[in-house]
PDB file of N, CA and C in Angstrom:
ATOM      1  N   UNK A   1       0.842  -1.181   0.000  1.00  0.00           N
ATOM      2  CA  UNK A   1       0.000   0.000   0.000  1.00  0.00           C
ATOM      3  C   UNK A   1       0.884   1.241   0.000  1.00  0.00           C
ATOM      4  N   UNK A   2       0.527   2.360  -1.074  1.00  0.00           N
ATOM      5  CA  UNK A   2       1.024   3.169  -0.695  1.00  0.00           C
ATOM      6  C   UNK A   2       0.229   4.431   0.101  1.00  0.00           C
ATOM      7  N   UNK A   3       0.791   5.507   1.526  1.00  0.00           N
ATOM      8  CA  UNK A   3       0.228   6.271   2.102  1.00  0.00           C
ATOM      9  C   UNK A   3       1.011   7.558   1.628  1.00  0.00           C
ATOM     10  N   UNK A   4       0.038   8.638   1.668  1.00  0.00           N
ATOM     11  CA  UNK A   4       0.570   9.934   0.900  1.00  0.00           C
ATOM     12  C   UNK A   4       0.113  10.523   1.822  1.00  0.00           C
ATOM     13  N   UNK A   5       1.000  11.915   2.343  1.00  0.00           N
ATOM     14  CA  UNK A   5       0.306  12.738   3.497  1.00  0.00           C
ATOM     15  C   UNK A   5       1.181  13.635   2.831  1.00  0.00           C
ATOM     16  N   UNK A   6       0.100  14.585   3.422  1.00  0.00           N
ATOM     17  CA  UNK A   6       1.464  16.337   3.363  1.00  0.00           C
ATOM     18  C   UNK A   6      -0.123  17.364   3.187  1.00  0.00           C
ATOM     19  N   UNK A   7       0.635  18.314   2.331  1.00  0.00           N
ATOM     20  CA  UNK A   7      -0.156  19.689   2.562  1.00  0.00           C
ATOM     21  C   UNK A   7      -0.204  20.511   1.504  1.00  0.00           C
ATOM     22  N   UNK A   8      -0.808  21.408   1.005  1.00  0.00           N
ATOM     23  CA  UNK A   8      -0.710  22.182   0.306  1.00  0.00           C
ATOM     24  C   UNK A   8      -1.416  23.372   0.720  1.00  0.00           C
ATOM     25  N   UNK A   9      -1.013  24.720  -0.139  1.00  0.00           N
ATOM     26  CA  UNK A   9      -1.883  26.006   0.922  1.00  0.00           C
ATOM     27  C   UNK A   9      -2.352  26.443   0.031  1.00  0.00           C
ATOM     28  N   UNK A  10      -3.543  27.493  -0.061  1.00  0.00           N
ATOM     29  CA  UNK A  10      -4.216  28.063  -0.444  1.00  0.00           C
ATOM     30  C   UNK A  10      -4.547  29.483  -0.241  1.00  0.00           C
ATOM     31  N   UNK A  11      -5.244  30.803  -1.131  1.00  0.00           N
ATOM     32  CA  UNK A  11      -4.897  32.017  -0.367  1.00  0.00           C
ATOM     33  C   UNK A  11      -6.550  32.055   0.855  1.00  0.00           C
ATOM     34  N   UNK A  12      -6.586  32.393   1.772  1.00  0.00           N
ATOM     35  CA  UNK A  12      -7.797  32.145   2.291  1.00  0.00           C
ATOM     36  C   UNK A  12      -8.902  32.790   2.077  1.00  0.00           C
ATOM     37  N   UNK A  13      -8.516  33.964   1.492  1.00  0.00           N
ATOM     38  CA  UNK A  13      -9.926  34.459   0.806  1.00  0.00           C
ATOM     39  C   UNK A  13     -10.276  33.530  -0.745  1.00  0.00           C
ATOM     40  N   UNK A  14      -9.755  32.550  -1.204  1.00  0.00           N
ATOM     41  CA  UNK A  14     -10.527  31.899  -1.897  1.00  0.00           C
ATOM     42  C   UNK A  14     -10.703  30.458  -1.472  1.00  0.00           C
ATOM     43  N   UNK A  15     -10.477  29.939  -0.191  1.00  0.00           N
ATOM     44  CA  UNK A  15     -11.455  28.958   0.482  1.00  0.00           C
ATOM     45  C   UNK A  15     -12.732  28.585  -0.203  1.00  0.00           C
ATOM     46  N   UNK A  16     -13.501  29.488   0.220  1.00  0.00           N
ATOM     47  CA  UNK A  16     -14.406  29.068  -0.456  1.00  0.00           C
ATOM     48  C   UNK A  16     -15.270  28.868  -2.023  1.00  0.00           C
ATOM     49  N   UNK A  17     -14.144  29.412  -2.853  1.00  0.00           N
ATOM     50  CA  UNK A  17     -14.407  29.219  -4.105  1.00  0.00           C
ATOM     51  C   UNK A  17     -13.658  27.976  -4.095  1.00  0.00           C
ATOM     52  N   UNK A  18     -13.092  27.635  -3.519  1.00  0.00           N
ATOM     53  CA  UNK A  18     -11.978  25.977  -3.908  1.00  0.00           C
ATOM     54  C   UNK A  18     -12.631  24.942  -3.182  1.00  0.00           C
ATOM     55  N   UNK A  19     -13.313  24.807  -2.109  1.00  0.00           N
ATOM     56  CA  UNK A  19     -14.434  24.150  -1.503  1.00  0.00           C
ATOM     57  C   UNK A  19     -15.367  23.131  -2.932  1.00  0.00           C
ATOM     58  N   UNK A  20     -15.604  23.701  -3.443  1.00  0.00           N
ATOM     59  CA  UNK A  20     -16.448  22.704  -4.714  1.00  0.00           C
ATOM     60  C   UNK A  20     -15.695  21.786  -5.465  1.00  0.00           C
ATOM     61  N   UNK A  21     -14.019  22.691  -6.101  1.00  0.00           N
ATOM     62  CA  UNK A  21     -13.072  21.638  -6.645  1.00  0.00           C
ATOM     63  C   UNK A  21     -12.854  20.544  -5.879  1.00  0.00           C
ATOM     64  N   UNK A  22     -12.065  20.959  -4.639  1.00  0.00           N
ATOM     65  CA  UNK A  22     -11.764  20.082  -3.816  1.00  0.00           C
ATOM     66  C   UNK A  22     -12.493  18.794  -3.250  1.00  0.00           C
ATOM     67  N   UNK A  23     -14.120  19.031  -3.427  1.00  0.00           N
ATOM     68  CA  UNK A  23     -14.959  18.008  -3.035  1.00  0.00           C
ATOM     69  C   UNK A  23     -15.114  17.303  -4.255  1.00  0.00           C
ATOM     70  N   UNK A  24     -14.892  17.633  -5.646  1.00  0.00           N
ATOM     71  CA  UNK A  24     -15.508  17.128  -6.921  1.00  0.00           C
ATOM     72  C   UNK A  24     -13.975  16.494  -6.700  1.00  0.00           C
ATOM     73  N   UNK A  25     -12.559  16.420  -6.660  1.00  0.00           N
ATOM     74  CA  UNK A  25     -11.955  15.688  -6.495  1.00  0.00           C
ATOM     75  C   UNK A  25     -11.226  14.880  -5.572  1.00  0.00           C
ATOM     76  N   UNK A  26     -12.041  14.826  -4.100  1.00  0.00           N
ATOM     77  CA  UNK A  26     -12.200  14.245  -3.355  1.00  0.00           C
ATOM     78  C   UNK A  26     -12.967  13.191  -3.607  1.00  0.00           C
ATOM     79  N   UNK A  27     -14.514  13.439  -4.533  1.00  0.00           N
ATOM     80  CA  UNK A  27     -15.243  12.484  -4.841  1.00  0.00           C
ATOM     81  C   UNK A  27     -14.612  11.091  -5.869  1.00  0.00           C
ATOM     82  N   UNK A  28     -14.228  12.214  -7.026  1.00  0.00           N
ATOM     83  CA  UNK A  28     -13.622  11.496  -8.046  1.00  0.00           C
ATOM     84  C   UNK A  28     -12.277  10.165  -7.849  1.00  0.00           C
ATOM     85  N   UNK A  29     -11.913  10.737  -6.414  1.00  0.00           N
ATOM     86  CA  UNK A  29     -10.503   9.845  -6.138  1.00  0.00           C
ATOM     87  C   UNK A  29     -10.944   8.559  -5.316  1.00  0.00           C
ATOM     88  N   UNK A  30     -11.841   9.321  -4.374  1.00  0.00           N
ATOM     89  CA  UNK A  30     -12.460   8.128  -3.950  1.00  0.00           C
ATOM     90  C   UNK A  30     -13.217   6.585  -4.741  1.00  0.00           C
ATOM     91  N   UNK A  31     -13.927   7.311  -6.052  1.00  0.00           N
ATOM     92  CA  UNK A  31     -14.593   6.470  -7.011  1.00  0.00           C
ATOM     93  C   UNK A  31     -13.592   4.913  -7.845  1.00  0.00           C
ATOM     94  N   UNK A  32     -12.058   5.704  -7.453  1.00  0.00           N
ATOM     95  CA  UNK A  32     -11.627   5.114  -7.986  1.00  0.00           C
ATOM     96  C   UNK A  32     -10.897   3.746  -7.703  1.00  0.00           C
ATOM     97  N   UNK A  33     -10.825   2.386  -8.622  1.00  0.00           N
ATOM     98  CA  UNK A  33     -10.256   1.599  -8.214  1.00  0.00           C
ATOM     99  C   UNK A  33      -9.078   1.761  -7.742  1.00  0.00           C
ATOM    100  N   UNK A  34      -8.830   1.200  -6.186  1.00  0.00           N
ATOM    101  CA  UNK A  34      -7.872   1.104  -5.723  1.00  0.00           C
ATOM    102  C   UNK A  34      -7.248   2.289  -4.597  1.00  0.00           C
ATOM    103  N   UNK A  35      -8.470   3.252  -4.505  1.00  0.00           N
ATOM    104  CA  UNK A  35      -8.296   4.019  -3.732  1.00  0.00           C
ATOM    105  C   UNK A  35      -9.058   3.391  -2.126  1.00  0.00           C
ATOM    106  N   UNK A  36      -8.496   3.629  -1.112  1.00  0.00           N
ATOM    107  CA  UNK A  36      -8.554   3.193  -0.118  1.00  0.00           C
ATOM    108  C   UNK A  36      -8.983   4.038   0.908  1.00  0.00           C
ATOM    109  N   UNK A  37      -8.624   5.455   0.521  1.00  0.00           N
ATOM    110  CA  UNK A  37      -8.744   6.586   1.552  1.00  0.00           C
ATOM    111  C   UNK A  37      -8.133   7.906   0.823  1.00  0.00           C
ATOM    112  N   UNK A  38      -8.987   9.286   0.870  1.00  0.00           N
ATOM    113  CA  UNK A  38      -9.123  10.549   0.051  1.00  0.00           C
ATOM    114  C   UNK A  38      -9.416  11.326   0.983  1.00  0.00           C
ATOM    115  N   UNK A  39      -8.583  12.275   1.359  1.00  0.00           N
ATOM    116  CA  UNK A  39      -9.149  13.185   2.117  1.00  0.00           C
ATOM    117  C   UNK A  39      -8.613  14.283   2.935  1.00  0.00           C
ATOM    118  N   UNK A  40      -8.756  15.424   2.242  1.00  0.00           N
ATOM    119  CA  UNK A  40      -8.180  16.470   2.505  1.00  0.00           C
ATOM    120  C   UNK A  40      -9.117  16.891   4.046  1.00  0.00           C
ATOM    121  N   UNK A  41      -7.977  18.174   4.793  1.00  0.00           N
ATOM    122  CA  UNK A  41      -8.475  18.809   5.902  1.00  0.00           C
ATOM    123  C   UNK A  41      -8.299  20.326   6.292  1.00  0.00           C
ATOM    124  N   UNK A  42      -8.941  21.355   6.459  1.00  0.00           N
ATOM    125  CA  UNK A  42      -8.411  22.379   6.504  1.00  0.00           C
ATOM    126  C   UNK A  42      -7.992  22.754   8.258  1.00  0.00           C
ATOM    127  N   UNK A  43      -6.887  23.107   8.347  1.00  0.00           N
ATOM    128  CA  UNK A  43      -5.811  23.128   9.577  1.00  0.00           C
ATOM    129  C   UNK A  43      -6.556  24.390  10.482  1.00  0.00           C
ATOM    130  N   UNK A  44      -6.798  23.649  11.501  1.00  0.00           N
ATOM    131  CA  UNK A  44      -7.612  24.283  12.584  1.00  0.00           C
ATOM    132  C   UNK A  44      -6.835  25.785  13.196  1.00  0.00           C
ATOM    133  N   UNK A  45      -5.833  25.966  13.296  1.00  0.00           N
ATOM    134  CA  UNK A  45      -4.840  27.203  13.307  1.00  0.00           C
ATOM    135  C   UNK A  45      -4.519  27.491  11.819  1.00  0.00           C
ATOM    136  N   UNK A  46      -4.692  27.301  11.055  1.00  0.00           N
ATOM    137  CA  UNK A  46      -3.854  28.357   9.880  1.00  0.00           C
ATOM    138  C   UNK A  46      -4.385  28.162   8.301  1.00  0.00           C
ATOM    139  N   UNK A  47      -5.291  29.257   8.781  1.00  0.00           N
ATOM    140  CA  UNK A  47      -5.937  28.854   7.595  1.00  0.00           C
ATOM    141  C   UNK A  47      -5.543  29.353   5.943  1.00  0.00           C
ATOM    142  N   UNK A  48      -5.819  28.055   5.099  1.00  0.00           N
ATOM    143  CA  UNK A  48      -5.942  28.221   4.080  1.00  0.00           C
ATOM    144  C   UNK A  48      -4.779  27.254   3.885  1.00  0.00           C
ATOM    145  N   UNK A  49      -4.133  26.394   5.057  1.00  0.00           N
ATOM    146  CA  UNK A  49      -3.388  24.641   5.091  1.00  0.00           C
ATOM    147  C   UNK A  49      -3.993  23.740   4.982  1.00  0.00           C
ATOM    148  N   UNK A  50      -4.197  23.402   4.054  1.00  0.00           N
ATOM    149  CA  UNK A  50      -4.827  22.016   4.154  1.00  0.00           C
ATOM    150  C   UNK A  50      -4.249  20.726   4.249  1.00  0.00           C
ATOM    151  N   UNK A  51      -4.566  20.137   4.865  1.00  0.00           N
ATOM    152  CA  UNK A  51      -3.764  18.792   4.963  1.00  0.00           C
ATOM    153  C   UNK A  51      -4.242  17.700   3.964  1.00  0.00           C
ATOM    154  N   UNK A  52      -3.574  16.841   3.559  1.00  0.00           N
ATOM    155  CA  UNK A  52      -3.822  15.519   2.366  1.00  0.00           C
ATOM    156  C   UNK A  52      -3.586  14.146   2.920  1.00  0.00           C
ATOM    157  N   UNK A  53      -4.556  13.197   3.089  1.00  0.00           N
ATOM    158  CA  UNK A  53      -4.193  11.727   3.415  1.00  0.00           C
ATOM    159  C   UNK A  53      -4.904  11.026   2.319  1.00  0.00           C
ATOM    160  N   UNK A  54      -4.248  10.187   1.586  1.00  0.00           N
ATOM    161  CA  UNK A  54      -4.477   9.265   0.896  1.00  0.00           C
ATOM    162  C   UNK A  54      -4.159   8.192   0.471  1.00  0.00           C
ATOM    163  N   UNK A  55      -4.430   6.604   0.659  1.00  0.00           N
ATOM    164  CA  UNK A  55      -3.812   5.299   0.760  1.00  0.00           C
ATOM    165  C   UNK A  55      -4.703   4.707  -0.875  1.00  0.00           C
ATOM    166  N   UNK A  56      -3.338   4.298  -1.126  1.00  0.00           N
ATOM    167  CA  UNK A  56      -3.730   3.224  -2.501  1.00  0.00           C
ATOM    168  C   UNK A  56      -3.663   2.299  -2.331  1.00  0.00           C
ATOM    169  N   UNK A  57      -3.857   1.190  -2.694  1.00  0.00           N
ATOM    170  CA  UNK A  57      -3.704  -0.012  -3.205  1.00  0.00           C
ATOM    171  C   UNK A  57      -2.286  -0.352  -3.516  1.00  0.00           C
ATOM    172  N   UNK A  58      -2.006  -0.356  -4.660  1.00  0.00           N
ATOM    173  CA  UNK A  58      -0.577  -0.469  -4.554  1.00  0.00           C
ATOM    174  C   UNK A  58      -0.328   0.676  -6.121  1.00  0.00           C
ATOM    175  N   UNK A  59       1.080   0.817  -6.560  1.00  0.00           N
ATOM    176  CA  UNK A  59       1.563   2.015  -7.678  1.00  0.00           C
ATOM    177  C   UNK A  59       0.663   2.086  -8.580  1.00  0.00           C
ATOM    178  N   UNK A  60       0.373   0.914  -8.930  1.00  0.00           N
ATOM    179  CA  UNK A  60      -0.383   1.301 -10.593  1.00  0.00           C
ATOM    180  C   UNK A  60      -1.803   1.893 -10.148  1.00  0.00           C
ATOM    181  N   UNK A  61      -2.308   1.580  -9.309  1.00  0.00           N
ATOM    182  CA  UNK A  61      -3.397   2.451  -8.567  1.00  0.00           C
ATOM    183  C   UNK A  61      -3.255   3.791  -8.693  1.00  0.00           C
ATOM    184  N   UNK A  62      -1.974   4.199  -7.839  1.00  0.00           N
ATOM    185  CA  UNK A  62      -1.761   5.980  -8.246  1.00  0.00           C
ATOM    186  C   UNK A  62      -1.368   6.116  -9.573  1.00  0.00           C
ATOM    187  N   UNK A  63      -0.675   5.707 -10.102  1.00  0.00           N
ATOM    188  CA  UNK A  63      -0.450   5.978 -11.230  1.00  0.00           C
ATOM    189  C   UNK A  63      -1.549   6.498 -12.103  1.00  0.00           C
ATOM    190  N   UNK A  64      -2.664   5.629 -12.084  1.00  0.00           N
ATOM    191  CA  UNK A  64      -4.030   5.567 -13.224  1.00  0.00           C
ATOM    192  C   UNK A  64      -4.762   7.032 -12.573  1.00  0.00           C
ATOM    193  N   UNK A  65      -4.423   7.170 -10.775  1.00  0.00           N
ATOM    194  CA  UNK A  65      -5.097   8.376 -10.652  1.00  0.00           C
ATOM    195  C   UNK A  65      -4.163   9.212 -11.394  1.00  0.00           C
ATOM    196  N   UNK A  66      -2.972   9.233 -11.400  1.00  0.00           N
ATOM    197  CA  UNK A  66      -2.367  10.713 -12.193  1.00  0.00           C
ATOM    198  C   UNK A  66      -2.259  11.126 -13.458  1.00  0.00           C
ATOM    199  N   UNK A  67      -3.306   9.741 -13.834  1.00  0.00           N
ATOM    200  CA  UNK A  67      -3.297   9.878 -15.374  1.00  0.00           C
ATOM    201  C   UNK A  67      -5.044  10.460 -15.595  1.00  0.00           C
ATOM    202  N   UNK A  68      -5.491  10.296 -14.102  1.00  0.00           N
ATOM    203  CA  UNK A  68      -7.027  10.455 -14.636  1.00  0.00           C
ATOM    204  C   UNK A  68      -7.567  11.989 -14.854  1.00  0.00           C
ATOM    205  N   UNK A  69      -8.665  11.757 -15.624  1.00  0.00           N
ATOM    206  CA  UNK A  69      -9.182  13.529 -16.253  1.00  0.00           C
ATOM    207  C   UNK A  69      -9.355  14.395 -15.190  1.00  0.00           C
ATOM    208  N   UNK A  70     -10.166  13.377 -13.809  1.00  0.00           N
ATOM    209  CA  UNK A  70     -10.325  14.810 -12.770  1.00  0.00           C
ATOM    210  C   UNK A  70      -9.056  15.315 -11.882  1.00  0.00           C
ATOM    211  N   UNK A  71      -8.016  14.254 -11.761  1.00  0.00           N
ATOM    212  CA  UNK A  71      -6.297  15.218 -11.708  1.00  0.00           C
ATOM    213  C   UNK A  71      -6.182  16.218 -12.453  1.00  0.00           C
ATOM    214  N   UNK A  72      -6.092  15.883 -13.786  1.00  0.00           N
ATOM    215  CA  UNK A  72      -5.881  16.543 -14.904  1.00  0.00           C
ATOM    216  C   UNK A  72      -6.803  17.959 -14.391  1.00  0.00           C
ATOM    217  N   UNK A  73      -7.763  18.508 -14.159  1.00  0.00           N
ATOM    218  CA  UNK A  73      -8.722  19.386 -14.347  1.00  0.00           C
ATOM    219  C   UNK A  73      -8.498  20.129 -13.047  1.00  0.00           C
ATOM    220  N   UNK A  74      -8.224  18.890 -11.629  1.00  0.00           N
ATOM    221  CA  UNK A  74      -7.775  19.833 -10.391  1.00  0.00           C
ATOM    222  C   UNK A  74      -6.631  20.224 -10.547  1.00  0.00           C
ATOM    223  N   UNK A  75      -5.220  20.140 -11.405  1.00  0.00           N
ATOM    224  CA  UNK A  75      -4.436  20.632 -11.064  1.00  0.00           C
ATOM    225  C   UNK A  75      -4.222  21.975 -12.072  1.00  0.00           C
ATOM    226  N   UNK A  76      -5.386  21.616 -13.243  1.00  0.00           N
ATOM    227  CA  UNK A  76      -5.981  23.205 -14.099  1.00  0.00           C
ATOM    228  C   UNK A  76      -6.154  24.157 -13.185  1.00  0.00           C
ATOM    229  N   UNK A  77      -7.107  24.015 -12.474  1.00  0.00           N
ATOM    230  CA  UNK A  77      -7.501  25.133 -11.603  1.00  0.00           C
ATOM    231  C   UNK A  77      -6.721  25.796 -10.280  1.00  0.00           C
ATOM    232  N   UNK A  78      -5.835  25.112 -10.195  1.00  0.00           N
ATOM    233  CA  UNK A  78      -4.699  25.847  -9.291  1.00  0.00           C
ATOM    234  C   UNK A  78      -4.635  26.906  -9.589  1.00  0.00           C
ATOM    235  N   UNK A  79      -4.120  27.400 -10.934  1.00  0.00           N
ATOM    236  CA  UNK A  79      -3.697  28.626 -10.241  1.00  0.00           C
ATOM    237  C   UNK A  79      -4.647  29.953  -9.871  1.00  0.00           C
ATOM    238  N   UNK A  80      -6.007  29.997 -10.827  1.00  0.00           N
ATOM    239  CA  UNK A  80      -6.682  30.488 -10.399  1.00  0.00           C
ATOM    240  C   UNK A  80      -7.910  30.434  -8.885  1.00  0.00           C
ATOM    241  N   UNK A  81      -7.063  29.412  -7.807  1.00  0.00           N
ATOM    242  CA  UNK A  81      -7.491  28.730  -6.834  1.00  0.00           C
ATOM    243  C   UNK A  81      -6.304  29.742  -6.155  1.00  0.00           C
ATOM    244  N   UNK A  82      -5.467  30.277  -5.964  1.00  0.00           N
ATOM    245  CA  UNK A  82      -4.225  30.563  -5.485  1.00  0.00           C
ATOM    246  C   UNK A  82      -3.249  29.129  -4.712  1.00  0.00           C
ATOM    247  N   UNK A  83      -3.259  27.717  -5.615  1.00  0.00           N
ATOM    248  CA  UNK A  83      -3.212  26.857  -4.448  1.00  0.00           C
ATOM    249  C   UNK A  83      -1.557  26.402  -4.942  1.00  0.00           C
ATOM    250  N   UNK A  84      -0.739  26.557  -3.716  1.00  0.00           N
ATOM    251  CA  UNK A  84       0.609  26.392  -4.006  1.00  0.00           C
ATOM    252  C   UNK A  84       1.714  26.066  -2.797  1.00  0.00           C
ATOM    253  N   UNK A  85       2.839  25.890  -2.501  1.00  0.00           N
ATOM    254  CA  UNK A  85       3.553  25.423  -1.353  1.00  0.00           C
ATOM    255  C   UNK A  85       3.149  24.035  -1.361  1.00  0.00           C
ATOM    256  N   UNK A  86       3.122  23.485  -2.354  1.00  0.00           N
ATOM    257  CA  UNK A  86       2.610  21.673  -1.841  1.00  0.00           C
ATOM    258  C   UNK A  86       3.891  20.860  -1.250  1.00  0.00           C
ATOM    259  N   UNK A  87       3.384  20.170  -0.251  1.00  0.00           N
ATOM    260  CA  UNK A  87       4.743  19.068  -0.243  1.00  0.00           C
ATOM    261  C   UNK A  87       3.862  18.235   0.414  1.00  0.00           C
ATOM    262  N   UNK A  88       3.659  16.874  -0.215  1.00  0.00           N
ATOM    263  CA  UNK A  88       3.474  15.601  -0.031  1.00  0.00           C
ATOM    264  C   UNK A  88       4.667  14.709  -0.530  1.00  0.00           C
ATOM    265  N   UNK A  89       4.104  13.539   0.244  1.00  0.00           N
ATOM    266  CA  UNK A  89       5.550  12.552   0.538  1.00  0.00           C
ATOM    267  C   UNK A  89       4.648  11.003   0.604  1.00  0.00           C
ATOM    268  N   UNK A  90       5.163  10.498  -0.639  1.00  0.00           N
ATOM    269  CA  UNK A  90       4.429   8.769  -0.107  1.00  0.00           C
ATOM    270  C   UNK A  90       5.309   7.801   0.396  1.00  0.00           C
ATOM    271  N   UNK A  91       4.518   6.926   1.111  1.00  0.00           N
ATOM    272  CA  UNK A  91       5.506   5.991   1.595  1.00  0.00           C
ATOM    273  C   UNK A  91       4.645   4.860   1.585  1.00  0.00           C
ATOM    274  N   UNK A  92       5.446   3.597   1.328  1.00  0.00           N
ATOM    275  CA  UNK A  92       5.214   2.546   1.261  1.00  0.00           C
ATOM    276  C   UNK A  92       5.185   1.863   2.927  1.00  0.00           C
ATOM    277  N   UNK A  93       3.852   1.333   2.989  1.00  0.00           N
ATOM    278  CA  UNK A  93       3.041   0.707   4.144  1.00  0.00           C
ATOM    279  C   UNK A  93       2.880  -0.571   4.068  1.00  0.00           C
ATOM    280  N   UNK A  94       2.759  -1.625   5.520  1.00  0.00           N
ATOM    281  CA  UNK A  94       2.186  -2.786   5.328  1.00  0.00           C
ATOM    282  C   UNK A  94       1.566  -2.545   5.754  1.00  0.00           C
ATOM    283  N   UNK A  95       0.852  -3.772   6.457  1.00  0.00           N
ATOM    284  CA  UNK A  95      -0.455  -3.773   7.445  1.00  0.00           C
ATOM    285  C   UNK A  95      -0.871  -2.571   7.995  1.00  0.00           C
ATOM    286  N   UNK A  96      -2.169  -2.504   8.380  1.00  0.00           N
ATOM    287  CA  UNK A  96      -2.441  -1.429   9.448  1.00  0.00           C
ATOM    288  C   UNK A  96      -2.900  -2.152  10.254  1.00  0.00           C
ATOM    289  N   UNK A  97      -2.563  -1.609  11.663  1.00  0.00           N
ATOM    290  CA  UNK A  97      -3.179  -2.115  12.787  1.00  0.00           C
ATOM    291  C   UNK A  97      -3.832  -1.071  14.007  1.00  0.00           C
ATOM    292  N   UNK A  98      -4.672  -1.239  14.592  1.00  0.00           N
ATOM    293  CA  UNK A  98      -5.179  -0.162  15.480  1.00  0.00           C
ATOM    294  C   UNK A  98      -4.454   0.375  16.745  1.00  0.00           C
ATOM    295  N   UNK A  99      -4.371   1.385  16.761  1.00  0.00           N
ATOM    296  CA  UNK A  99      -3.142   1.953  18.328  1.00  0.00           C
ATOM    297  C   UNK A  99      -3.858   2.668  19.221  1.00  0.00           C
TER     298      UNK A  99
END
């Protein structure tokens, strides 16, 4: 499995115009084979951080997402989203177990 976490920021007066992208490709990632878990968070101190968790299946899983149209279309709308500073980081996972 791979797990992807990190962040990307946004300017906060357009929050809420990016609120609709973000859910249309929240939806879209979720739909997809091999997605396991999608889901952005906006950071309770600082706004306009959002945080990113997302678990695949295994590579070719992400892969097909970074090939898919609604990537393609969320990462169109960046810049008129102001959305930039990204740093995510995947890492390869076994098992999960509960703590």
């Amino acid at each position: 499995m791979l797990l992807i976490v990190g962040t990307f920021r946004l300017s906060r007066d357009r929050l809420d115009r990016a609120r609709p992208a973000m859910a249309a490709m929240i939806e879209a990632s979720r739909a997809e084979d091999g997605c396991l878990l999608y889901a952005y968070a906006e950071d309770v101190l600082d706004a306009g951080l959002i945080h990113v968790r997302e678990l695949w299946r295994d590579e070719a899983a992400l892969e097909r997402h970074f090939a898919s149209a609604h990537i393609k279309a969320w990462r169109a709308a960046w810049p008129a989203l102001g959305i930039g500073q990204r740093d995510l980081v995947a890492y390869e996972v076994g098992a999960a177990r509960t703590v």
